[in-house]
N, C-alpha and C. Protein backbone atom coordinates (compact mmCIF):
# COMPACT_ATOMS: atom_id res chain seq x y z
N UNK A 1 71.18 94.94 98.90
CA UNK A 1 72.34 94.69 98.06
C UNK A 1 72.78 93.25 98.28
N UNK A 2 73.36 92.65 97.50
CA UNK A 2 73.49 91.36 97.43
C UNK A 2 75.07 91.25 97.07
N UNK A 3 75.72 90.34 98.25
CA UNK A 3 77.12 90.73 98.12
C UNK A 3 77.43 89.06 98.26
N UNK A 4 78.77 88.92 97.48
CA UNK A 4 79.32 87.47 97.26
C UNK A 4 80.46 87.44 97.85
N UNK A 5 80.89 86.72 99.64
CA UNK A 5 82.32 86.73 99.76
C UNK A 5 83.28 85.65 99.11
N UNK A 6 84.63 86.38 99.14
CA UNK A 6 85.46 85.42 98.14
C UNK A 6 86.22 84.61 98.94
N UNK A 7 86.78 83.34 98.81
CA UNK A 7 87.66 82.14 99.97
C UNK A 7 88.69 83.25 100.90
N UNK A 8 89.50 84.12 100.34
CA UNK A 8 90.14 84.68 101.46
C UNK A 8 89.97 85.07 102.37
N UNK A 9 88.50 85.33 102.37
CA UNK A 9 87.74 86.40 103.34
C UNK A 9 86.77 85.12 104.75
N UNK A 10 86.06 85.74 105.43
CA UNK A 10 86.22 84.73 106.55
C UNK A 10 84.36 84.59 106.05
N UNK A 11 83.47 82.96 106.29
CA UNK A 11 82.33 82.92 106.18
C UNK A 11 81.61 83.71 106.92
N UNK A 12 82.13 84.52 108.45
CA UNK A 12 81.77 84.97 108.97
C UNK A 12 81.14 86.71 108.69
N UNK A 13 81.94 87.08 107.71
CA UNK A 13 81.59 88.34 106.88
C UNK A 13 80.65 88.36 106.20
N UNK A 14 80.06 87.25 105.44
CA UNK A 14 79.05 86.78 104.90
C UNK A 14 77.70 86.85 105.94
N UNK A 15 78.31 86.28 107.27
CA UNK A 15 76.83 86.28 107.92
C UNK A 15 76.93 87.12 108.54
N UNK A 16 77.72 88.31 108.44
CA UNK A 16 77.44 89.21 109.23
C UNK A 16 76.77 90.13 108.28
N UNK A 17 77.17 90.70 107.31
CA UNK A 17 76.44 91.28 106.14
C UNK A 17 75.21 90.91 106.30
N UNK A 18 74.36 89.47 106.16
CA UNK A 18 73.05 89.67 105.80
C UNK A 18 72.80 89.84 107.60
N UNK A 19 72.99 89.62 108.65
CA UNK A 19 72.38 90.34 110.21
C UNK A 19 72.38 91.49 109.72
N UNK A 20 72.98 92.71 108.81
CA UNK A 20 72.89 93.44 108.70
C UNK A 20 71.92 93.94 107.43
N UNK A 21 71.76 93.36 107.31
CA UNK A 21 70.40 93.19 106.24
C UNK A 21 70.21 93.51 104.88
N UNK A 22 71.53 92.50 104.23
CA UNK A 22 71.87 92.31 103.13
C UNK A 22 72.02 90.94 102.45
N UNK A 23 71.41 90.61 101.60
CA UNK A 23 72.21 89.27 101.31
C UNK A 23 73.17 88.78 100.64
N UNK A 24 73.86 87.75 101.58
CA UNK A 24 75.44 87.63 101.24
C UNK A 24 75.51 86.34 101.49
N UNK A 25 76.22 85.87 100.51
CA UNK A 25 76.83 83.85 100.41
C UNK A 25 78.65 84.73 100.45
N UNK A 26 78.89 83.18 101.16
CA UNK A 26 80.61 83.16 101.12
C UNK A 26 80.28 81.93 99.73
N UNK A 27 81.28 82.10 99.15
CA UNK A 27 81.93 81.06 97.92
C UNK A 27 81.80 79.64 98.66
N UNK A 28 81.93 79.35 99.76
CA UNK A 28 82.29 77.96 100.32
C UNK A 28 80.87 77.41 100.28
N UNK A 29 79.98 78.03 100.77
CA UNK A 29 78.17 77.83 100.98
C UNK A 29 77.79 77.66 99.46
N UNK A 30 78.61 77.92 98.33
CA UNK A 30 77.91 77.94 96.99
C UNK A 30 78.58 76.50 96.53
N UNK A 31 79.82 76.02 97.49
CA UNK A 31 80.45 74.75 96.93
C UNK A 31 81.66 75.79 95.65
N UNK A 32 81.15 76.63 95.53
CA UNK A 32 82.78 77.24 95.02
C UNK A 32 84.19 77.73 95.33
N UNK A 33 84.59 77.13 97.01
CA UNK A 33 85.93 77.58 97.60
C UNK A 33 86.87 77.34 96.57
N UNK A 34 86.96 76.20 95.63
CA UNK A 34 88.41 75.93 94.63
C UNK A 34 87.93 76.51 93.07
N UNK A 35 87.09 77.57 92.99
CA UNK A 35 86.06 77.72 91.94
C UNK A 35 87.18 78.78 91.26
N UNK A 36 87.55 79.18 89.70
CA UNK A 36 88.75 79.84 88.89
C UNK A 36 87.64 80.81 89.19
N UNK A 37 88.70 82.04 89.30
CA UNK A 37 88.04 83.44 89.17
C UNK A 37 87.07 83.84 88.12
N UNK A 38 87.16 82.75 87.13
CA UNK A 38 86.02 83.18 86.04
C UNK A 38 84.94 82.67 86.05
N UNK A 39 84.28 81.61 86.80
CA UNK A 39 83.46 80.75 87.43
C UNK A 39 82.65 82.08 88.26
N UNK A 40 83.82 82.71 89.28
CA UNK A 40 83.29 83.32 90.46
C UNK A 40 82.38 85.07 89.70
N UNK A 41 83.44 85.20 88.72
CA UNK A 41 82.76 86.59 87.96
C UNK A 41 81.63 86.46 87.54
N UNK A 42 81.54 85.15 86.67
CA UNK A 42 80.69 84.98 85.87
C UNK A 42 79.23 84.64 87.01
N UNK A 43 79.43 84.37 88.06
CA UNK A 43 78.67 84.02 89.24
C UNK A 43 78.02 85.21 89.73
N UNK A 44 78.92 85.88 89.62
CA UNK A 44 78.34 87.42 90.21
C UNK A 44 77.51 88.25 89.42
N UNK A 45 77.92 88.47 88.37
CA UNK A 45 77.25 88.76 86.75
C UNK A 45 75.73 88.30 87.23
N UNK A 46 75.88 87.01 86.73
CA UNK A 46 74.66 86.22 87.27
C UNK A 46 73.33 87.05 88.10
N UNK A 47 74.38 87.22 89.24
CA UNK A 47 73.67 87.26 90.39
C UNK A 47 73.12 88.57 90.88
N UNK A 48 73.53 88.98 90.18
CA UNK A 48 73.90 90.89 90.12
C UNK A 48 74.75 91.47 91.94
N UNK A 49 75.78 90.09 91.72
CA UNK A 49 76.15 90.55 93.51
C UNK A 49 77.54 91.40 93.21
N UNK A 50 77.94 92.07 94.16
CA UNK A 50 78.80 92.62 94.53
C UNK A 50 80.24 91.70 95.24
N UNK A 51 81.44 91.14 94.58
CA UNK A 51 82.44 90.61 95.04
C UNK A 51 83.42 91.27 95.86
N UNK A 52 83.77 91.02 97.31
CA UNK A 52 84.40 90.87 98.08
C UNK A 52 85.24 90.18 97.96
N UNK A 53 86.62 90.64 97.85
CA UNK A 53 87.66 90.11 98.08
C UNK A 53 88.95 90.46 98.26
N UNK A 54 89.94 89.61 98.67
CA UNK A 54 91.26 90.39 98.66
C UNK A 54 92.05 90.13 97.42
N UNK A 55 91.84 89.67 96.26
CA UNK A 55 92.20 89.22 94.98
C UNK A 55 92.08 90.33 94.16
N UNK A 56 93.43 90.83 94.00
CA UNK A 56 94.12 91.67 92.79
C UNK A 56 93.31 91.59 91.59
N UNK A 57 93.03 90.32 91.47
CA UNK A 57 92.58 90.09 89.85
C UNK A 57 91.11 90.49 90.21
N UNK A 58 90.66 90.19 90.71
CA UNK A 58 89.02 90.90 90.60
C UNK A 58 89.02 92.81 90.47
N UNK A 59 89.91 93.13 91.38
CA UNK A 59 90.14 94.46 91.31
C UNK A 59 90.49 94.45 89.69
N UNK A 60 91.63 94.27 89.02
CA UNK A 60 91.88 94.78 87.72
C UNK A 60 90.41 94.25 86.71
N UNK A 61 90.03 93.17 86.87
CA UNK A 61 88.96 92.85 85.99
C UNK A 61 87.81 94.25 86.27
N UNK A 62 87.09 94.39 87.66
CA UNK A 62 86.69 95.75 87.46
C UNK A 62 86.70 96.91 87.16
N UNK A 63 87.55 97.16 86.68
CA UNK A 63 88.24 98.54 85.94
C UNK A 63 88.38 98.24 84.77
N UNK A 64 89.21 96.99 84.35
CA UNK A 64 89.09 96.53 82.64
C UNK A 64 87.72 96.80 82.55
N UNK A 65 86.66 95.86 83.46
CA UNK A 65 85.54 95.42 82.27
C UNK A 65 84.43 95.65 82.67
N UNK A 66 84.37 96.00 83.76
CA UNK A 66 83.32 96.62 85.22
C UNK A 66 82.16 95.08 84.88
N UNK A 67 81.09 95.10 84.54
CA UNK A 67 80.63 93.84 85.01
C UNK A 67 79.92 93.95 86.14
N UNK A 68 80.66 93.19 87.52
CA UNK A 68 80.55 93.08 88.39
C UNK A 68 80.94 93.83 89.51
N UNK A 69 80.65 94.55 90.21
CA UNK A 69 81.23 95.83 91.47
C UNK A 69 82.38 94.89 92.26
N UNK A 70 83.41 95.44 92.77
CA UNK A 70 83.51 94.45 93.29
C UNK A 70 85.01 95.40 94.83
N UNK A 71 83.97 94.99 95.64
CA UNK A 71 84.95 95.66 97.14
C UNK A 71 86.39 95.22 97.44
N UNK A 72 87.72 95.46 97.24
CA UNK A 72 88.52 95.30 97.02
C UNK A 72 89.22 95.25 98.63
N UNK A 73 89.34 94.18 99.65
CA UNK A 73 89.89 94.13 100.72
C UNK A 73 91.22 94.70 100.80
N UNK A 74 91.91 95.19 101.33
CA UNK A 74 93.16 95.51 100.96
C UNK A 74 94.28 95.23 102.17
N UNK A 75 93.62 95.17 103.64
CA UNK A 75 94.56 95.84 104.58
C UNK A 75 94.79 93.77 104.66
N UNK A 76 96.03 93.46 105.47
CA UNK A 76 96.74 92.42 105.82
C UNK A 76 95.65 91.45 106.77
N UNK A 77 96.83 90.52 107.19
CA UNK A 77 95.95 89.28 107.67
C UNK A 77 95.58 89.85 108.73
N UNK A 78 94.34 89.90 109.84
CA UNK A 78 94.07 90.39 110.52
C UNK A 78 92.80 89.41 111.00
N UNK A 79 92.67 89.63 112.50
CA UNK A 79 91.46 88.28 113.14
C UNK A 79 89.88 88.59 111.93
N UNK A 80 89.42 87.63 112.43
CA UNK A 80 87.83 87.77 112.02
C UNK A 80 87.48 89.30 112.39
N UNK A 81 86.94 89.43 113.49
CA UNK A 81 86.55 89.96 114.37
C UNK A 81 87.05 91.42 113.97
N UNK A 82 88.50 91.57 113.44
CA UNK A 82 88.81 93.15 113.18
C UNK A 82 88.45 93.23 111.73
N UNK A 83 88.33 91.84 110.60
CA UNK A 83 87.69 92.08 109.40
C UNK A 83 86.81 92.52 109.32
N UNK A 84 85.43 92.44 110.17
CA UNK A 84 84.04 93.03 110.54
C UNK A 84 84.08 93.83 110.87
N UNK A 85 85.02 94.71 111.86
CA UNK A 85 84.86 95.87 112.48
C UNK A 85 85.19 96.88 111.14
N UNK A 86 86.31 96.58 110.73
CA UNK A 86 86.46 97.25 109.61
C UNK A 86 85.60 97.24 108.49
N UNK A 87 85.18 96.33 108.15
CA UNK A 87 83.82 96.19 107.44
C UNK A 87 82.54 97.28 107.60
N UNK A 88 82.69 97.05 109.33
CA UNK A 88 81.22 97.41 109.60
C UNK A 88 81.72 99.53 109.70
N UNK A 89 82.39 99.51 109.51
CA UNK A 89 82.69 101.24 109.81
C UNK A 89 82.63 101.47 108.51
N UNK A 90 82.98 100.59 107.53
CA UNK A 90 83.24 101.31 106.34
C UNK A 90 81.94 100.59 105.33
N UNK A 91 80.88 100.35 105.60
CA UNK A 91 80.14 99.49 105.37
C UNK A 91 79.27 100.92 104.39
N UNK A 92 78.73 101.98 104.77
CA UNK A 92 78.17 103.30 104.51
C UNK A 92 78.82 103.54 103.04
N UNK A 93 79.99 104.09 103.59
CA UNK A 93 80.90 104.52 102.26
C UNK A 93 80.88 103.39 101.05
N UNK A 94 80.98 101.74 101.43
CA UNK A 94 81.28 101.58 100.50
C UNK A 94 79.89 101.03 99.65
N UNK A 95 78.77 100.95 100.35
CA UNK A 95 77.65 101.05 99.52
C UNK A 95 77.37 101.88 98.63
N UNK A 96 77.34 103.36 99.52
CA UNK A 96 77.21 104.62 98.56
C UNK A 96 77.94 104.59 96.99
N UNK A 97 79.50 103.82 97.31
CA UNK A 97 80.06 103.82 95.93
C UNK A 97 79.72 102.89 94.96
N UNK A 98 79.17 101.81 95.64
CA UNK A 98 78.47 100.82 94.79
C UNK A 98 77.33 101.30 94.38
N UNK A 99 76.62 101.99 94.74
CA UNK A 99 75.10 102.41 94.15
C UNK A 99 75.24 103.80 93.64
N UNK A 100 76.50 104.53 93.69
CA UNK A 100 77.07 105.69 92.93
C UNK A 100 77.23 104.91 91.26
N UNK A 101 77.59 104.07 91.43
CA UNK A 101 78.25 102.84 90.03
C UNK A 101 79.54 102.45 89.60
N UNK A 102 80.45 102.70 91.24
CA UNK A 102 81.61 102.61 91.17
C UNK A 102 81.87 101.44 90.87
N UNK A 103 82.60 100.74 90.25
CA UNK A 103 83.19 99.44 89.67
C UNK A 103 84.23 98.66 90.51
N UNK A 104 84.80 99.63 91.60
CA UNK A 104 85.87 98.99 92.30
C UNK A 104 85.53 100.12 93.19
N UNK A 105 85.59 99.41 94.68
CA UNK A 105 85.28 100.38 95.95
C UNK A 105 86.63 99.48 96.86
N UNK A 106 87.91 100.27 97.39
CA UNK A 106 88.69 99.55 98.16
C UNK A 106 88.38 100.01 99.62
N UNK A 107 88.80 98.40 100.17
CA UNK A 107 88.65 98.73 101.78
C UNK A 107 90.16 98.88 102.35
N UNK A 108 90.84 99.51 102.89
CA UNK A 108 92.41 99.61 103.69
C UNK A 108 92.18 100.05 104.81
């Protein structure tokens, strides 16, 4: 699965995803950290990746218009280190919903 993290999220989620043996760019590695959300959709589209992020608007665009899957971060500011953990527990579930053809999979 091929997953795209978004600027809120840490580069480090990115490289932890593909150790886990997926491939994953953070937005910053693509030169798109200041990139408009429609740049980043249209990127994903593209790419056939899956968007990560904590951005509201990607969540409503997947339900408007599905497109692009896209994992919906939800819980507060929190270290690197507990973003991954949480990641990595809920990493199962939220594949399954992406390859179920869920359009929006949230993480809390």
């Amino acid at each position: 699965m091929r997953w795209l993290v978004d600027a809120q999220l840490p580069p480090a989620l990115a490289r932890w995803l593909t150790s886990a043996g997926h491939e994953a760019t953070h937005v910053f590695d693509l030169g798109m950290a200041t990139a408009s959300d429609d740049v980043i959709w249209r990127y994903a589209i593209d790419t056939t990746s899956v968007i990560v992020s904590k951005d509201e608007d990607f969540a409503i665009r997947a339900q408007l218009h599905g497109g692009a899957p896209v994992v919906w971060v939800r819980f507060g500011n929190v270290r690197r280190t507990e973003i991954i953990r949480r990641f990595q527990s809920a990493l199962p579930d939220v594949v399954a919903g992406v390859e179920r053809g869920e359009h929006l999979v949230e993480l809390a």
